[in-house]
N, C-alpha and C. Protein backbone atom coordinates (compact mmCIF):
# COMPACT_ATOMS: atom_id res chain seq x y z
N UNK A 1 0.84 -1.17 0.00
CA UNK A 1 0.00 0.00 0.00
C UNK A 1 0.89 1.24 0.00
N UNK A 2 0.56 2.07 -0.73
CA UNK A 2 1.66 3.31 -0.88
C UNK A 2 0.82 4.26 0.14
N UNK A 3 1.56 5.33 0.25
CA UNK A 3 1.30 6.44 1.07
C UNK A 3 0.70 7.57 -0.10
N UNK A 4 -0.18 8.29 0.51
CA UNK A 4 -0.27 9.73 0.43
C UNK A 4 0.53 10.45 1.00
N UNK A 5 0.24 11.86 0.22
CA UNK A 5 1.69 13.14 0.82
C UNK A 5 0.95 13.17 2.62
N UNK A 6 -0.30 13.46 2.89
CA UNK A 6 -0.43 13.15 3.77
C UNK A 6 -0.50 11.73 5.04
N UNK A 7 -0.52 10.63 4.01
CA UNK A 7 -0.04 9.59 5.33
C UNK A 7 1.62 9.54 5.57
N UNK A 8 2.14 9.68 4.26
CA UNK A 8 3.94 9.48 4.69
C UNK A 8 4.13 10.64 6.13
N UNK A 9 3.32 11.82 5.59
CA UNK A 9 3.74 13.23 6.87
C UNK A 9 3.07 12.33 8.44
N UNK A 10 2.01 12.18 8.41
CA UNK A 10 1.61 11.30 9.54
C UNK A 10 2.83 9.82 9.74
N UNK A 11 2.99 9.06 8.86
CA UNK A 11 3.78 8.06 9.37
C UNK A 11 5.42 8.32 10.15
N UNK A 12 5.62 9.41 9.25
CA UNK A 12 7.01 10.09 9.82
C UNK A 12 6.88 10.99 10.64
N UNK A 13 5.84 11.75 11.29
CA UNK A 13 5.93 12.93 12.25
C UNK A 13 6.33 14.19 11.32
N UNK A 14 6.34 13.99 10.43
CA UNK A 14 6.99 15.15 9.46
C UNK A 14 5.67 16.16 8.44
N UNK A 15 6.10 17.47 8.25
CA UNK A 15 4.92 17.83 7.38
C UNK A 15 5.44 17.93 6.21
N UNK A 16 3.60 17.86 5.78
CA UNK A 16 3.67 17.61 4.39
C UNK A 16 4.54 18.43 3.55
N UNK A 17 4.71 19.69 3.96
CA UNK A 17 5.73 20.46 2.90
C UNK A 17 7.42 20.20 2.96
N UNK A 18 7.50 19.33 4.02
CA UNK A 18 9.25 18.43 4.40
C UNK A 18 9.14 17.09 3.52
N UNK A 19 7.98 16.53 3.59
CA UNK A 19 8.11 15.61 2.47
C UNK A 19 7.78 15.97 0.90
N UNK A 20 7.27 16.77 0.65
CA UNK A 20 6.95 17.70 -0.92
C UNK A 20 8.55 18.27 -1.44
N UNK A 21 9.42 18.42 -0.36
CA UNK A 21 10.81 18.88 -0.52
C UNK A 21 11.50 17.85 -1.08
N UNK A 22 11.20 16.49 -0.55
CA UNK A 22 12.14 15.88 -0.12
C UNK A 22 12.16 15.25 -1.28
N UNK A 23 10.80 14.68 -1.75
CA UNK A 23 10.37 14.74 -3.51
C UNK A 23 11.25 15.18 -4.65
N UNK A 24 10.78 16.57 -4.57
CA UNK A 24 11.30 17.44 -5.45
C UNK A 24 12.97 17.25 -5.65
N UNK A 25 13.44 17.43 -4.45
CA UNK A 25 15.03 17.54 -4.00
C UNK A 25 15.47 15.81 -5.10
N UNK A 26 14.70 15.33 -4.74
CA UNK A 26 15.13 13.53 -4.88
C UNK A 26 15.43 12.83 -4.18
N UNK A 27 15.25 13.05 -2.82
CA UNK A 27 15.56 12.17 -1.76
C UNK A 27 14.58 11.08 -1.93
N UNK A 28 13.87 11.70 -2.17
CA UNK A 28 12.17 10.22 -2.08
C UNK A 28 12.21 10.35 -3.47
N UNK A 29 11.77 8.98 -4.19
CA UNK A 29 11.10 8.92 -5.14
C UNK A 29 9.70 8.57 -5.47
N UNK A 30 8.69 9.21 -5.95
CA UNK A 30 7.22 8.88 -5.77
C UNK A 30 6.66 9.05 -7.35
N UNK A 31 5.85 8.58 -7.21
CA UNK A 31 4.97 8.77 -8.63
C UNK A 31 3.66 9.90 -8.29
N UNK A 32 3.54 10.38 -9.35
CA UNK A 32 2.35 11.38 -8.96
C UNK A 32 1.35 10.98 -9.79
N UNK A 33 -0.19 11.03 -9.13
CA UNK A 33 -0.69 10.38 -10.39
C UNK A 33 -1.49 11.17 -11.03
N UNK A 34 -2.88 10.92 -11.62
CA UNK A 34 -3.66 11.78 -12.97
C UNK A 34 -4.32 13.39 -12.00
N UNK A 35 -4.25 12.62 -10.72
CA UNK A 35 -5.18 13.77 -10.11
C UNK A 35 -4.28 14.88 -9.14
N UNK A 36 -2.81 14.12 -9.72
CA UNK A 36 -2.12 15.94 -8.74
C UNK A 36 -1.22 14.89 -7.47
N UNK A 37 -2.32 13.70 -7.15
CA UNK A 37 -1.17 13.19 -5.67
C UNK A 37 -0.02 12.54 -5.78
N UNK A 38 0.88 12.45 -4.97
CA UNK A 38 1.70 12.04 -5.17
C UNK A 38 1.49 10.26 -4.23
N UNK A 39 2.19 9.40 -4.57
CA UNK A 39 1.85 7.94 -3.95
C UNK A 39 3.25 7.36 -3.63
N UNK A 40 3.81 7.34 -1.99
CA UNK A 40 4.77 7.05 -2.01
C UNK A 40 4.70 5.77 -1.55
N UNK A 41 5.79 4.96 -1.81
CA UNK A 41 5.98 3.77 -1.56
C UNK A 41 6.72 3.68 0.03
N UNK A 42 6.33 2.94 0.73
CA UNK A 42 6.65 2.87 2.38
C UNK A 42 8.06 2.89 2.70
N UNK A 43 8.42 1.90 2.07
CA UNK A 43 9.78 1.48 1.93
C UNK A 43 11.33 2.52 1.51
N UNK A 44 10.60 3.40 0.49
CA UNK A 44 10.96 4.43 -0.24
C UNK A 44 10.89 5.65 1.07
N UNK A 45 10.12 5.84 1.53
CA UNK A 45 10.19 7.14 2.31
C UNK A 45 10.71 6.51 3.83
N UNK A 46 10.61 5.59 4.68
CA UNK A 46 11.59 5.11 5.44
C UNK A 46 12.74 5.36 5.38
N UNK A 47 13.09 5.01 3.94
CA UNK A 47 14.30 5.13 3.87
C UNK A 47 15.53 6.22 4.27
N UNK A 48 14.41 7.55 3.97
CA UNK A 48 14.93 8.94 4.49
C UNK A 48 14.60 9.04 5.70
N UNK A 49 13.05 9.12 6.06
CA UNK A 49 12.36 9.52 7.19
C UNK A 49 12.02 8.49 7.88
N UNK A 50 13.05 8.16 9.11
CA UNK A 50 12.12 6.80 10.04
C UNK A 50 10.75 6.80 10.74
N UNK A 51 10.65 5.55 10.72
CA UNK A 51 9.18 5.98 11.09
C UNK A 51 8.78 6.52 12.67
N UNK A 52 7.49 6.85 12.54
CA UNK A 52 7.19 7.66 14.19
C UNK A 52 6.78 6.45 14.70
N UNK A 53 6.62 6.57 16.03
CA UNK A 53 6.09 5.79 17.02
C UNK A 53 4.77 5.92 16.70
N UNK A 54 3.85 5.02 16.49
CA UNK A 54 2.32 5.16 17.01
C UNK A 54 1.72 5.38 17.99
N UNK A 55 2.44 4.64 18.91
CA UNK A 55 1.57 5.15 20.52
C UNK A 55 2.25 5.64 20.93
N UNK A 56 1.83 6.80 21.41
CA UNK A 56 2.67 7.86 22.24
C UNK A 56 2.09 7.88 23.71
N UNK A 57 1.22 6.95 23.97
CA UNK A 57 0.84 7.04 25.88
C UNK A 57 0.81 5.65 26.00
N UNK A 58 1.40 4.94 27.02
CA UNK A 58 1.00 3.62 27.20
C UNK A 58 -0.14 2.98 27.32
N UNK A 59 -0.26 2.03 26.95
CA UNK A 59 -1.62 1.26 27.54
C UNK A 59 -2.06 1.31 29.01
N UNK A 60 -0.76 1.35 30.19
CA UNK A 60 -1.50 0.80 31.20
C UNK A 60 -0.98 2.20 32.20
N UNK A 61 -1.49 3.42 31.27
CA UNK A 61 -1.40 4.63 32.44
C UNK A 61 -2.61 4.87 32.46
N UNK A 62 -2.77 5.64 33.56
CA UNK A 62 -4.15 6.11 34.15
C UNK A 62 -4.16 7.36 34.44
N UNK A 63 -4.89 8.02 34.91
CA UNK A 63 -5.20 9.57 35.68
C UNK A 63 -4.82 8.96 36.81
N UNK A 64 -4.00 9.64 37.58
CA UNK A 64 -3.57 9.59 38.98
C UNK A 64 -4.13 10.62 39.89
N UNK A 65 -5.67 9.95 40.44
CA UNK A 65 -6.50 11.20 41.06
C UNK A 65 -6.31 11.44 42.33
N UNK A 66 -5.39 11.12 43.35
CA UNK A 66 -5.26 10.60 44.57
C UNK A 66 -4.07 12.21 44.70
N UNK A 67 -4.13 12.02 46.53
CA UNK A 67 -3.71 13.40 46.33
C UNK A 67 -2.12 13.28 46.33
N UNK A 68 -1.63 14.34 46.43
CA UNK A 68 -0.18 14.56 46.57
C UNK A 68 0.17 14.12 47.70
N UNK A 69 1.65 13.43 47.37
CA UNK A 69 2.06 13.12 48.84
C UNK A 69 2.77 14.15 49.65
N UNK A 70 2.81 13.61 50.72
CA UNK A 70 3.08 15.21 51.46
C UNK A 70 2.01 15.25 52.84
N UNK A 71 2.17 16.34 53.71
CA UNK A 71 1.21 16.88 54.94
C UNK A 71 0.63 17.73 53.97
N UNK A 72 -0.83 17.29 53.95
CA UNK A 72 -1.47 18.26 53.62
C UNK A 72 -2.08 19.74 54.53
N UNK A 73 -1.74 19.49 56.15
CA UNK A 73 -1.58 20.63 56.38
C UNK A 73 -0.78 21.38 56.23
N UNK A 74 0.55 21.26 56.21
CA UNK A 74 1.83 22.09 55.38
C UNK A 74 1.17 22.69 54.41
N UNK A 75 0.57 21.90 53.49
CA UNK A 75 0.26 22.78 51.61
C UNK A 75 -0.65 23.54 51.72
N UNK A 76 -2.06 23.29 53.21
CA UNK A 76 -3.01 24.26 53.56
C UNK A 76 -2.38 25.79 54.04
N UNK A 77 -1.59 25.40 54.74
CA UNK A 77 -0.27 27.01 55.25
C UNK A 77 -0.05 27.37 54.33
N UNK A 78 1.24 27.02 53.43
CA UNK A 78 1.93 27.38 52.25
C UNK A 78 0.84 28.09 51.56
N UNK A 79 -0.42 27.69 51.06
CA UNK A 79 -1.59 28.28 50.28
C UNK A 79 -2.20 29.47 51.22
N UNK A 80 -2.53 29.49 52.23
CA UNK A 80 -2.75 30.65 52.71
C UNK A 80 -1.59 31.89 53.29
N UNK A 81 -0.48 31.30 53.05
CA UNK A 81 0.69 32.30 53.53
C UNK A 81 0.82 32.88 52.20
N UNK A 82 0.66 32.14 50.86
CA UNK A 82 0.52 32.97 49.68
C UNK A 82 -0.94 33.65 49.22
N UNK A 83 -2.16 32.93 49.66
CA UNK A 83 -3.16 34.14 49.49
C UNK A 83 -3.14 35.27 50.37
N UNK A 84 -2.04 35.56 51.42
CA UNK A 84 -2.07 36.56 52.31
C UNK A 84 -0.94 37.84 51.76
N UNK A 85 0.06 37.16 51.09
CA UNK A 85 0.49 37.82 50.08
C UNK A 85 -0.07 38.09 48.87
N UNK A 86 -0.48 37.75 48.34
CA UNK A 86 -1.51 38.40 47.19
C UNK A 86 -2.25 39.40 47.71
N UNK A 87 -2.91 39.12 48.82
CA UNK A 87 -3.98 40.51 49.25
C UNK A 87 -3.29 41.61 49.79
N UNK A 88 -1.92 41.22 50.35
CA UNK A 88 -1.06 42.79 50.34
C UNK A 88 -0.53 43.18 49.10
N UNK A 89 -0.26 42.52 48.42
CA UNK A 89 0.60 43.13 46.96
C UNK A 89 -0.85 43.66 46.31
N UNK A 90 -2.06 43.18 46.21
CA UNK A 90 -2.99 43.87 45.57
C UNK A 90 -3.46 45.14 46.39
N UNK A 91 -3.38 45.61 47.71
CA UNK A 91 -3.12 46.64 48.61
C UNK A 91 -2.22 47.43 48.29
N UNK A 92 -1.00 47.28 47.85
CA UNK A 92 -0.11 48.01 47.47
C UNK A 92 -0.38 48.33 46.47
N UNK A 93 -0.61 48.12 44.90
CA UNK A 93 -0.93 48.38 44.02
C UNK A 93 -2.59 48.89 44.31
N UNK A 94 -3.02 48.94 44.86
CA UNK A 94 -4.40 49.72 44.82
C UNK A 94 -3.70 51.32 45.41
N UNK A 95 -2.74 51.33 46.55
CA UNK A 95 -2.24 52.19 46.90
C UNK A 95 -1.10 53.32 45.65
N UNK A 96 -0.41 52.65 44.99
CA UNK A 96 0.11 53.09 43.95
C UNK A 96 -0.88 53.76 42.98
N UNK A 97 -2.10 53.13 42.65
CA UNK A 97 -2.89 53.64 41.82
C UNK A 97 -3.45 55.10 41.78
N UNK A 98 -3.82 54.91 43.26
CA UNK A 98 -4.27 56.22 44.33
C UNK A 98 -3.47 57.68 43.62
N UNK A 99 -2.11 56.90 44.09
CA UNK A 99 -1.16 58.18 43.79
C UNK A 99 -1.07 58.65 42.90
N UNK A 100 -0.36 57.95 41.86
CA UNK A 100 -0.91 57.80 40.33
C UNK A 100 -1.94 58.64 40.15
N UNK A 101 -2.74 58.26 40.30
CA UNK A 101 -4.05 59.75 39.83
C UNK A 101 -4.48 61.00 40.50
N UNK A 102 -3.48 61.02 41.50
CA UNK A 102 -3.26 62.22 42.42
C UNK A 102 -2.28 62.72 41.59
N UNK A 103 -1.08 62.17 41.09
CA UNK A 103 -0.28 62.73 40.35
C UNK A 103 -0.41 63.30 39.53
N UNK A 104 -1.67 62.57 38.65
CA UNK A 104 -1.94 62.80 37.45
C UNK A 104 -2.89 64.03 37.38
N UNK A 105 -3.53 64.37 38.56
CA UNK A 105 -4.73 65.39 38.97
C UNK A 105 -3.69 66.49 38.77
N UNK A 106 -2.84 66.67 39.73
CA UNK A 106 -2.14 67.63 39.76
C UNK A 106 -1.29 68.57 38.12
N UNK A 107 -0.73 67.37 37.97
CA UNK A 107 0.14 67.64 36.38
C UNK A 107 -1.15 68.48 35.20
N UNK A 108 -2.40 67.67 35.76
CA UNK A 108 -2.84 68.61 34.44
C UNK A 108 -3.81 69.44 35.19
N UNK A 109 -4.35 70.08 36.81
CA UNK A 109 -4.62 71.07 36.75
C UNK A 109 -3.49 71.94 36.54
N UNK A 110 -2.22 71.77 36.53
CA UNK A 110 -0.71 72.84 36.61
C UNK A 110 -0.62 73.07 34.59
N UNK A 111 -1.02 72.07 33.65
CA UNK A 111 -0.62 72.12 32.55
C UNK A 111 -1.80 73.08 31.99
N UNK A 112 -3.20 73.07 33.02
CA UNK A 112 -4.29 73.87 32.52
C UNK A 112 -3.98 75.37 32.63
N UNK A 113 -3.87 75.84 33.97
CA UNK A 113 -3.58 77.52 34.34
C UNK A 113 -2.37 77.79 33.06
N UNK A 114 -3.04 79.49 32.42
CA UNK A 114 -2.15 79.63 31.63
C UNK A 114 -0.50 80.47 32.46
N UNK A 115 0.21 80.59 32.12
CA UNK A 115 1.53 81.14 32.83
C UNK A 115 0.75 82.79 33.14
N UNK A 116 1.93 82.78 34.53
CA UNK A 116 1.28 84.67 34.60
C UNK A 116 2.73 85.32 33.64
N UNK A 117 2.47 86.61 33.00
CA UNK A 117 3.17 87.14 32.41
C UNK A 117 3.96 88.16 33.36
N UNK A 118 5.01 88.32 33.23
CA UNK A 118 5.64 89.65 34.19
C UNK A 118 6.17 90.51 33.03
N UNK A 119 6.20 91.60 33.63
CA UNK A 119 6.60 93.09 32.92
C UNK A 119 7.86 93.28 33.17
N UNK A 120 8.37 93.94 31.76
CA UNK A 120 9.69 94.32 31.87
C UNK A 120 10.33 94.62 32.83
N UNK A 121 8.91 95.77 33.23
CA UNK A 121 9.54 97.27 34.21
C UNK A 121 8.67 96.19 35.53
N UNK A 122 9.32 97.02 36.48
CA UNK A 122 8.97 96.39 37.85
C UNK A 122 7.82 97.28 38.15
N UNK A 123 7.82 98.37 37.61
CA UNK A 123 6.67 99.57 38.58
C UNK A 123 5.27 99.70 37.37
């Protein structure tokens, strides 16, 4: 059974435009037929491109739903010693913000008033 441009790319992990190269180049030799595809022979494209693995997860893994090992009162601390930091760093940055638009109040009632002019003469 020969390959399509798309099963050789599936059998090798490779895409189709690395094997359309590889064609052209002459690394593979394939026949193309009336309708545009190209039909490679298995043997023929191995030869460049080894083949992929098919199964990529074992048969005999599972979801491991069970908890972490460990004290889970330790990881209850650790989790609330960091949501207690989050709610000060978001305190601080609420505080920064504050300023920030106090800053910003200021800069443009000062950019609004036009300048006072002074006179040459003092009198």
């Amino acid at each position: 059974m020969r390959y399509t441009l798309g099963q050789a790319a599936k059998a090798t992990g490779k895409g189709k435009t690395t094997i359309q190269r590889a064609i052209k180049k002459g690394s593979i030799s394939a026949e193309k037929t009336e309708s545009g595809e190209y039909r490679i022979e298995p043997s023929e494209l191995h030869r460049t491109f080894p083949p992929q693995k098919t199964e990529t997860v074992s048969r005999n893994s599972f979801w491991n739903d069970t908890r972490p090992p460990g004290n889970t009162a330790e990881l209850a601390a650790r989790i609330k010693g960091l949501e207690d930091l989050l709610a000060r760093e978001r305190e601080a940055l609420e505080e920064l913000r504050t300023d920030r638009d106090a800053w910003k109040q200021q800069a443009t009632a000062l950019l609004s008033k036009p300048p006072r002019t002074r006179r040459w003469w003092p009198w």
